[in-house]
C-alpha atoms as a PDB file:
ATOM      1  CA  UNK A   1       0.000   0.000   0.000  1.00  0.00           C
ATOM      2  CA  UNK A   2       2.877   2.524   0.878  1.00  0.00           C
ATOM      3  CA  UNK A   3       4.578   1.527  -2.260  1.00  0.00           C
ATOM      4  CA  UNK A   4       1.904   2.016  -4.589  1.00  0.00           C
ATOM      5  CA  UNK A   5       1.152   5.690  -2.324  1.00  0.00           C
ATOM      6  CA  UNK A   6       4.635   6.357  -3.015  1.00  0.00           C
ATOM      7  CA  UNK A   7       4.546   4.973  -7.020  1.00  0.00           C
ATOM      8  CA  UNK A   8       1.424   7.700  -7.322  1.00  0.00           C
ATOM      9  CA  UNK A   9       3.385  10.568  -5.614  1.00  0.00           C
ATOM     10  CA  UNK A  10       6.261  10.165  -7.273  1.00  0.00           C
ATOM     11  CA  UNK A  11       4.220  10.379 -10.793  1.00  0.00           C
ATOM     12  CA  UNK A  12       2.509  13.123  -9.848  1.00  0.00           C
ATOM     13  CA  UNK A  13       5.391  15.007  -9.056  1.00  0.00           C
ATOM     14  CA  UNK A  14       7.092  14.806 -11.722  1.00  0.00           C
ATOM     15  CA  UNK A  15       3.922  15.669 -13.852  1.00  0.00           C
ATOM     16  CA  UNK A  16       2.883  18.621 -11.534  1.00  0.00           C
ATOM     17  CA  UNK A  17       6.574  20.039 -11.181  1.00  0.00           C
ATOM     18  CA  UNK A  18       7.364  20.957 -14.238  1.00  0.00           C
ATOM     19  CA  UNK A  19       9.567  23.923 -12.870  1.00  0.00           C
ATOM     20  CA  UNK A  20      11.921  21.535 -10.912  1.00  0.00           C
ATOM     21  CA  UNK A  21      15.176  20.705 -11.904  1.00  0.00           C
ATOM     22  CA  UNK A  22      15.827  17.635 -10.658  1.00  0.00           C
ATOM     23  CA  UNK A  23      12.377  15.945 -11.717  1.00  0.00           C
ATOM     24  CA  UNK A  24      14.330  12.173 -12.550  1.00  0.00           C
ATOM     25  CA  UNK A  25      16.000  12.377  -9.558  1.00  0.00           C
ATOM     26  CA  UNK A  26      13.083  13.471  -7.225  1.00  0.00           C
ATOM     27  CA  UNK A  27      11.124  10.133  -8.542  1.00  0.00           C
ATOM     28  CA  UNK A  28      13.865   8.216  -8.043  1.00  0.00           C
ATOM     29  CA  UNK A  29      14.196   9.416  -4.556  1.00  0.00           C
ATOM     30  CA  UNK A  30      10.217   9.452  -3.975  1.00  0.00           C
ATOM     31  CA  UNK A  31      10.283   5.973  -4.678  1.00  0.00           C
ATOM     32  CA  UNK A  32      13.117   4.708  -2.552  1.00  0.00           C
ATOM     33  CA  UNK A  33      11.927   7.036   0.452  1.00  0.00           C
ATOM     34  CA  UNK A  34       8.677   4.781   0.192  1.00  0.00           C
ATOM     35  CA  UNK A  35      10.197   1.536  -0.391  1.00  0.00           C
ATOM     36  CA  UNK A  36      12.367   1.962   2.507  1.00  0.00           C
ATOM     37  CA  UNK A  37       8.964   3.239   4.222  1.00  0.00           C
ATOM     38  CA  UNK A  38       6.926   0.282   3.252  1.00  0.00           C
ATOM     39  CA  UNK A  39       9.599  -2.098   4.469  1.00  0.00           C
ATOM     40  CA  UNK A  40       9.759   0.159   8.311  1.00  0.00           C
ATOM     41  CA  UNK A  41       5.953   0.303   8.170  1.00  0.00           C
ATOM     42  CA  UNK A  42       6.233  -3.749   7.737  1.00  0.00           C
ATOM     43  CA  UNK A  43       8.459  -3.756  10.818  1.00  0.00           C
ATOM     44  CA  UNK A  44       6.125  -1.289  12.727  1.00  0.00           C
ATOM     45  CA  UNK A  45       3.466  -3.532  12.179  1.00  0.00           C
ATOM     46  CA  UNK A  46       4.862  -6.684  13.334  1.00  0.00           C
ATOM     47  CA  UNK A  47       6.886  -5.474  16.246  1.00  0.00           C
ATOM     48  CA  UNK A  48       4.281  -3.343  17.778  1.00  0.00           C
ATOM     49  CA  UNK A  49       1.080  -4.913  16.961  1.00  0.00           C
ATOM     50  CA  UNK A  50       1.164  -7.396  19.741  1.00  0.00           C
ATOM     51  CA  UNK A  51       2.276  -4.236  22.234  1.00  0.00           C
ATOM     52  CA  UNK A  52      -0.527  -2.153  23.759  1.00  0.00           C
ATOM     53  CA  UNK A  53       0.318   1.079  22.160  1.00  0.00           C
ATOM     54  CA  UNK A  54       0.932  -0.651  18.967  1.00  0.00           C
ATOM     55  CA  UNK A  55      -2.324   0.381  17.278  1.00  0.00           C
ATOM     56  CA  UNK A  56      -1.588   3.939  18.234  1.00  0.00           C
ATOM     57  CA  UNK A  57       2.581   3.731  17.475  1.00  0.00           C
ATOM     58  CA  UNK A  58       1.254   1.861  14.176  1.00  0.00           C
ATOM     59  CA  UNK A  59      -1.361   4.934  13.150  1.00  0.00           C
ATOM     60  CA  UNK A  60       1.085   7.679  13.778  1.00  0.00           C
ATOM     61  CA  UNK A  61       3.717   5.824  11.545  1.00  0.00           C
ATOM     62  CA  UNK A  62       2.176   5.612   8.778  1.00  0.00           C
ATOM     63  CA  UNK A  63       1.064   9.264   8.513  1.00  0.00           C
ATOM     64  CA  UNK A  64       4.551  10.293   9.035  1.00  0.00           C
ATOM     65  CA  UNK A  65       6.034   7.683   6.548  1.00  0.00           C
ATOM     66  CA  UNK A  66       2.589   8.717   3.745  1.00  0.00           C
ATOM     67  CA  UNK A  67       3.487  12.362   4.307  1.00  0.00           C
ATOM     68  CA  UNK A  68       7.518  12.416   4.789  1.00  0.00           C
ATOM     69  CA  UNK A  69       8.366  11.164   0.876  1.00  0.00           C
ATOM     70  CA  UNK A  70       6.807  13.879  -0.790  1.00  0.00           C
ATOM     71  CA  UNK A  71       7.467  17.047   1.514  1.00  0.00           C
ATOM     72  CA  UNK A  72      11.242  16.084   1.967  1.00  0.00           C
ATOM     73  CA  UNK A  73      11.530  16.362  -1.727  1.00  0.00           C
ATOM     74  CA  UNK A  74      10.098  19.458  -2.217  1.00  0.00           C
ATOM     75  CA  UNK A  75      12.876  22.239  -1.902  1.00  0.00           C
ATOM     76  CA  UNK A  76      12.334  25.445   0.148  1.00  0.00           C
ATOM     77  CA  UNK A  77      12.986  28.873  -1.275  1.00  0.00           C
ATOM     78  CA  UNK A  78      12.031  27.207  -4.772  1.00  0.00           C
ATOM     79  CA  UNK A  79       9.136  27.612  -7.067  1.00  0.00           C
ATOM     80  CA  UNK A  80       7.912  24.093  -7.052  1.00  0.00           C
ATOM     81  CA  UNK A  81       4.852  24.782  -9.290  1.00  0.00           C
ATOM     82  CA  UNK A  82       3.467  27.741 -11.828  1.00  0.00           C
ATOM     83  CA  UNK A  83       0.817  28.448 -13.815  1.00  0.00           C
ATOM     84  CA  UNK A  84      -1.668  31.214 -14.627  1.00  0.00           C
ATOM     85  CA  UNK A  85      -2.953  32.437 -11.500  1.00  0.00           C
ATOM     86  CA  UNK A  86      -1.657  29.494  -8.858  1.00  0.00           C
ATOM     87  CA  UNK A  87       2.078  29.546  -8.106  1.00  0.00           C
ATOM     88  CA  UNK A  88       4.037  27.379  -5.474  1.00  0.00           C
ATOM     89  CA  UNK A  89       6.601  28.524  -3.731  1.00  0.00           C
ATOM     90  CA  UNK A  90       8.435  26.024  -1.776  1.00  0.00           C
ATOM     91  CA  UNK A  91       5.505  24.165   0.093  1.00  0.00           C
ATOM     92  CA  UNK A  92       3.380  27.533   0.248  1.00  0.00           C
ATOM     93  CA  UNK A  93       0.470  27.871  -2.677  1.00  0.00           C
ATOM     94  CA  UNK A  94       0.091  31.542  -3.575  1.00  0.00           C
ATOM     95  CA  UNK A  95      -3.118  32.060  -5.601  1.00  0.00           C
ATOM     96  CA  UNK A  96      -3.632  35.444  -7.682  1.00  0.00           C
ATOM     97  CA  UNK A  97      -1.562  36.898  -5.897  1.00  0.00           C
ATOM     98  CA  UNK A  98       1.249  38.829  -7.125  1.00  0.00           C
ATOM     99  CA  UNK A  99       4.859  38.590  -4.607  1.00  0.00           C
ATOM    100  CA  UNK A 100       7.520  39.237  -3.705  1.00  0.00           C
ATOM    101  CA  UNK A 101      10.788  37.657  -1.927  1.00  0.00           C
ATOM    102  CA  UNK A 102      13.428  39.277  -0.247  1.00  0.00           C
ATOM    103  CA  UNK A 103      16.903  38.817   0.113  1.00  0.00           C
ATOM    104  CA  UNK A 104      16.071  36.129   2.758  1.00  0.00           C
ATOM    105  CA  UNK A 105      13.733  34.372   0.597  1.00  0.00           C
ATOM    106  CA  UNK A 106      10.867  35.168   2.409  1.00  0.00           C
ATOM    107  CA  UNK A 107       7.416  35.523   0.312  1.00  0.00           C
ATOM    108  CA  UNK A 108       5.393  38.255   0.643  1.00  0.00           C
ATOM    109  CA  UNK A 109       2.753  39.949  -0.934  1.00  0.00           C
ATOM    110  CA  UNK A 110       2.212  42.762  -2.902  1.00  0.00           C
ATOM    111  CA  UNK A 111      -0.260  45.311  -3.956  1.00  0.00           C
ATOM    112  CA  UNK A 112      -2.190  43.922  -6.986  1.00  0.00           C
ATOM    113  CA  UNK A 113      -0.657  46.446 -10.041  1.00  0.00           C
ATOM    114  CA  UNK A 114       0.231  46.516 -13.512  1.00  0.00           C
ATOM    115  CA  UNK A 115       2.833  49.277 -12.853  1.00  0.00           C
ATOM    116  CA  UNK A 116       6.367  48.422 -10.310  1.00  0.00           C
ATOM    117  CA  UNK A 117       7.961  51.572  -8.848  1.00  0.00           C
ATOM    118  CA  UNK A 118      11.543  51.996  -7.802  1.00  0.00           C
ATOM    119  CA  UNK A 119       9.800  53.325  -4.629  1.00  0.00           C
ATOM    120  CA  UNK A 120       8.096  49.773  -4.199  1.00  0.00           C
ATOM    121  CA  UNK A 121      11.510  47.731  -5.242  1.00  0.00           C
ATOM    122  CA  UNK A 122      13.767  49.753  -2.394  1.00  0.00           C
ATOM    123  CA  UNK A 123      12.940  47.730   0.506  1.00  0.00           C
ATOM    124  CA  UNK A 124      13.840  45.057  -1.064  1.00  0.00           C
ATOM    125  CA  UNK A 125      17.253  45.903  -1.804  1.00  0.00           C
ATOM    126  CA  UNK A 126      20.312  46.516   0.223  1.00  0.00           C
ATOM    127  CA  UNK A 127      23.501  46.430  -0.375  1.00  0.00           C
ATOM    128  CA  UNK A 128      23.921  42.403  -0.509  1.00  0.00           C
ATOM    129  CA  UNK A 129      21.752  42.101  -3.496  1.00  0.00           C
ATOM    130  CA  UNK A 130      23.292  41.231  -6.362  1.00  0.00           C
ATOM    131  CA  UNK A 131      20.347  40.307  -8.992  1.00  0.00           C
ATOM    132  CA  UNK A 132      16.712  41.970  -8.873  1.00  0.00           C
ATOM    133  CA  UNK A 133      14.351  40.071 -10.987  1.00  0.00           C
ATOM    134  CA  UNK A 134      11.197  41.466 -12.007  1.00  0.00           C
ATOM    135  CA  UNK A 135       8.338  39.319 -13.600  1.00  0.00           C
ATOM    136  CA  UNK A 136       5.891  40.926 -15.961  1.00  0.00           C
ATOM    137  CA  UNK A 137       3.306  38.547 -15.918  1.00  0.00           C
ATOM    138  CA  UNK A 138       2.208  35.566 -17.848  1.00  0.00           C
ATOM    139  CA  UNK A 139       1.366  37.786 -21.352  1.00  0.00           C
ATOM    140  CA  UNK A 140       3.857  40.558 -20.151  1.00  0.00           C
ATOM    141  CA  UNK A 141       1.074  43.094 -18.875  1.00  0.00           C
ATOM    142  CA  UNK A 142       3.147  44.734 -15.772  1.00  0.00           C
ATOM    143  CA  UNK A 143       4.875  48.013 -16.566  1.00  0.00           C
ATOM    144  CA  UNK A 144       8.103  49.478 -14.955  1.00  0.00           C
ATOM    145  CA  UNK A 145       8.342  52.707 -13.894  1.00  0.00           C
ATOM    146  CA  UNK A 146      11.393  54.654 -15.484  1.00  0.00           C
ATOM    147  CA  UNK A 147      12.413  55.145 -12.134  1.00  0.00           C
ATOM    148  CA  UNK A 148      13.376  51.102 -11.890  1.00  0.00           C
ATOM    149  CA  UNK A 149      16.111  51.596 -14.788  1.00  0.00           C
ATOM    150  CA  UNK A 150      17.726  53.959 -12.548  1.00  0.00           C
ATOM    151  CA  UNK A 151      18.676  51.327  -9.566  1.00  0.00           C
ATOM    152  CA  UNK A 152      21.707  50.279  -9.097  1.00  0.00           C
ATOM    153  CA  UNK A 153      21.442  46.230  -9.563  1.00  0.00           C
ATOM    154  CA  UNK A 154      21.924  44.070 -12.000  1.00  0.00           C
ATOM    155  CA  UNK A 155      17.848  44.079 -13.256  1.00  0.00           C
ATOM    156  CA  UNK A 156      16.492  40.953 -15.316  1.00  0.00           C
ATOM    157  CA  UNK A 157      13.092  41.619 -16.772  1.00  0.00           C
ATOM    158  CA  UNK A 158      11.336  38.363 -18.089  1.00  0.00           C
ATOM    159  CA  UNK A 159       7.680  36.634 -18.092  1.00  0.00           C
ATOM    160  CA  UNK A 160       6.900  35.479 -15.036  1.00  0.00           C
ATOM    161  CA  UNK A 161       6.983  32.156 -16.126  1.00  0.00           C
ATOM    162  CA  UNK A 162      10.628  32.565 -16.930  1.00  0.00           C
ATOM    163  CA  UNK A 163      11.384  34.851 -13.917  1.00  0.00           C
ATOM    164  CA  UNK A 164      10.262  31.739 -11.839  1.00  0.00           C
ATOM    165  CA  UNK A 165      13.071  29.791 -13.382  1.00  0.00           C
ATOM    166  CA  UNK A 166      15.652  32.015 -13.481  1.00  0.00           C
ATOM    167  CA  UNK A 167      15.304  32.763  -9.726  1.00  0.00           C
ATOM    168  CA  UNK A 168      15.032  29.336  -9.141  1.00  0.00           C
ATOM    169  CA  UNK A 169      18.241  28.733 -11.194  1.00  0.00           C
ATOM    170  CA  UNK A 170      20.059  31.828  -9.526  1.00  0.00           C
ATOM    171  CA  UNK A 171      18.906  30.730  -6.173  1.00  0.00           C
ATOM    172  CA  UNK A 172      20.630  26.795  -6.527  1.00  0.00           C
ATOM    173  CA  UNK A 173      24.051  28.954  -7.579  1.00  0.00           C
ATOM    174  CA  UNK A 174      24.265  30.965  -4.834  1.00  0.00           C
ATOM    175  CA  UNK A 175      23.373  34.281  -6.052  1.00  0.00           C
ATOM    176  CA  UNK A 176      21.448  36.669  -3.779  1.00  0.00           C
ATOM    177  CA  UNK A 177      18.363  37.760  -5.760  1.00  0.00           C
ATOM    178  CA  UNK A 178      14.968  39.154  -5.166  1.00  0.00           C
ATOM    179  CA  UNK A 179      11.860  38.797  -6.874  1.00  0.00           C
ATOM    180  CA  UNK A 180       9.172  40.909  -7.493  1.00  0.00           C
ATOM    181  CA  UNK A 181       6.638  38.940  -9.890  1.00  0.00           C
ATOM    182  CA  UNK A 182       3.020  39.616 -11.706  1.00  0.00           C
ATOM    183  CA  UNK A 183       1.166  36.428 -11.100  1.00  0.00           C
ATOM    184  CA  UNK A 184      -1.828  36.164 -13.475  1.00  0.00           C
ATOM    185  CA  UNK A 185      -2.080  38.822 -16.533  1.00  0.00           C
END
């Protein structure tokens, strides 16, 4: 049963993650995370059933070994998922809205526009930063401001499709970058 949970996770990951790198290797991992869970879960089950708390020790197992596989794969401080109007980023589903993230890489949200201001990029920015990324949306409706040519960082203008990646590729090679994305038009 485990096996076959993990066999369906792993296929719909790599069907429903299309912005992750690693896709092969996350079902190959997926997989042996629940093979090695179906064989504990087997040991779980034989050792404790005959104990008084086994029911209860047996229960608890098997949630954590269904819902381990699949959320250790999934890599923080990464868009996991995108399309029009639903974005994932990390574990955290982000729908219509349009975001930002910090130097940190924490996600926050931002005032639903079609128009980014250098006055709305500063806080994002210090002097740490070495890439701002700015996504104009899935058919390239957000405007900059003139004012956003005049910062002083290395700016990368693409869809947001292709802002997701790039961060996501800048991210896994160290570089500190921000992100300021349009998340539906």
């Amino acid at each position: 049963m485990v096996a076959l949970l993990g066999t369906v996770t792993a296929g719909l990951s790599f069907v429903y993650l299309p912005l992750h790198g690693g896709r092969g290797r996350l079902l190959l991992a997926i997989l042996a995370s629940t093979l090695a869970a179906a064989a504990l879960l087997y040991w779980i089950v034989r050792r404790l059933a005959r104990r008084r708390w086994g029911r209860l020790g047996i229960v608890v197992s098997l949630g954590a070994l269904l819902i381990a596989p699949p959320i250790s794969m999934v890599t923080p401080g990464r868009f996991t998922y995108a399309r029009f109007g639903l974005s994932v980023y990390g574990l955290i589903p982000v729908p219509v809205f349009d975001i930002t993230i910090d130097r940190q890489g924490l996600l926050w949200f931002r005032e639903k526009s079609h128009l980014a201001t250098a006055d709305e990029i500063a806080p994002l920015l210090d002097e740490s930063v070495e890439v701002l990324i700015l996504g104009t949306g899935w058919h390239e409706r957000m405007r900059l401001d003139d004012s956003v040519r005049d910062l002083k960082v290395k700016t990368i203008v693409l869809p947001t499709p292709q802002a997701f990646q790039r961060y996501n590729q800048l991210r896994s090679e160290g570089v500190r970058v921000v992100l300021l994305a349009h998340s539906t038009c």
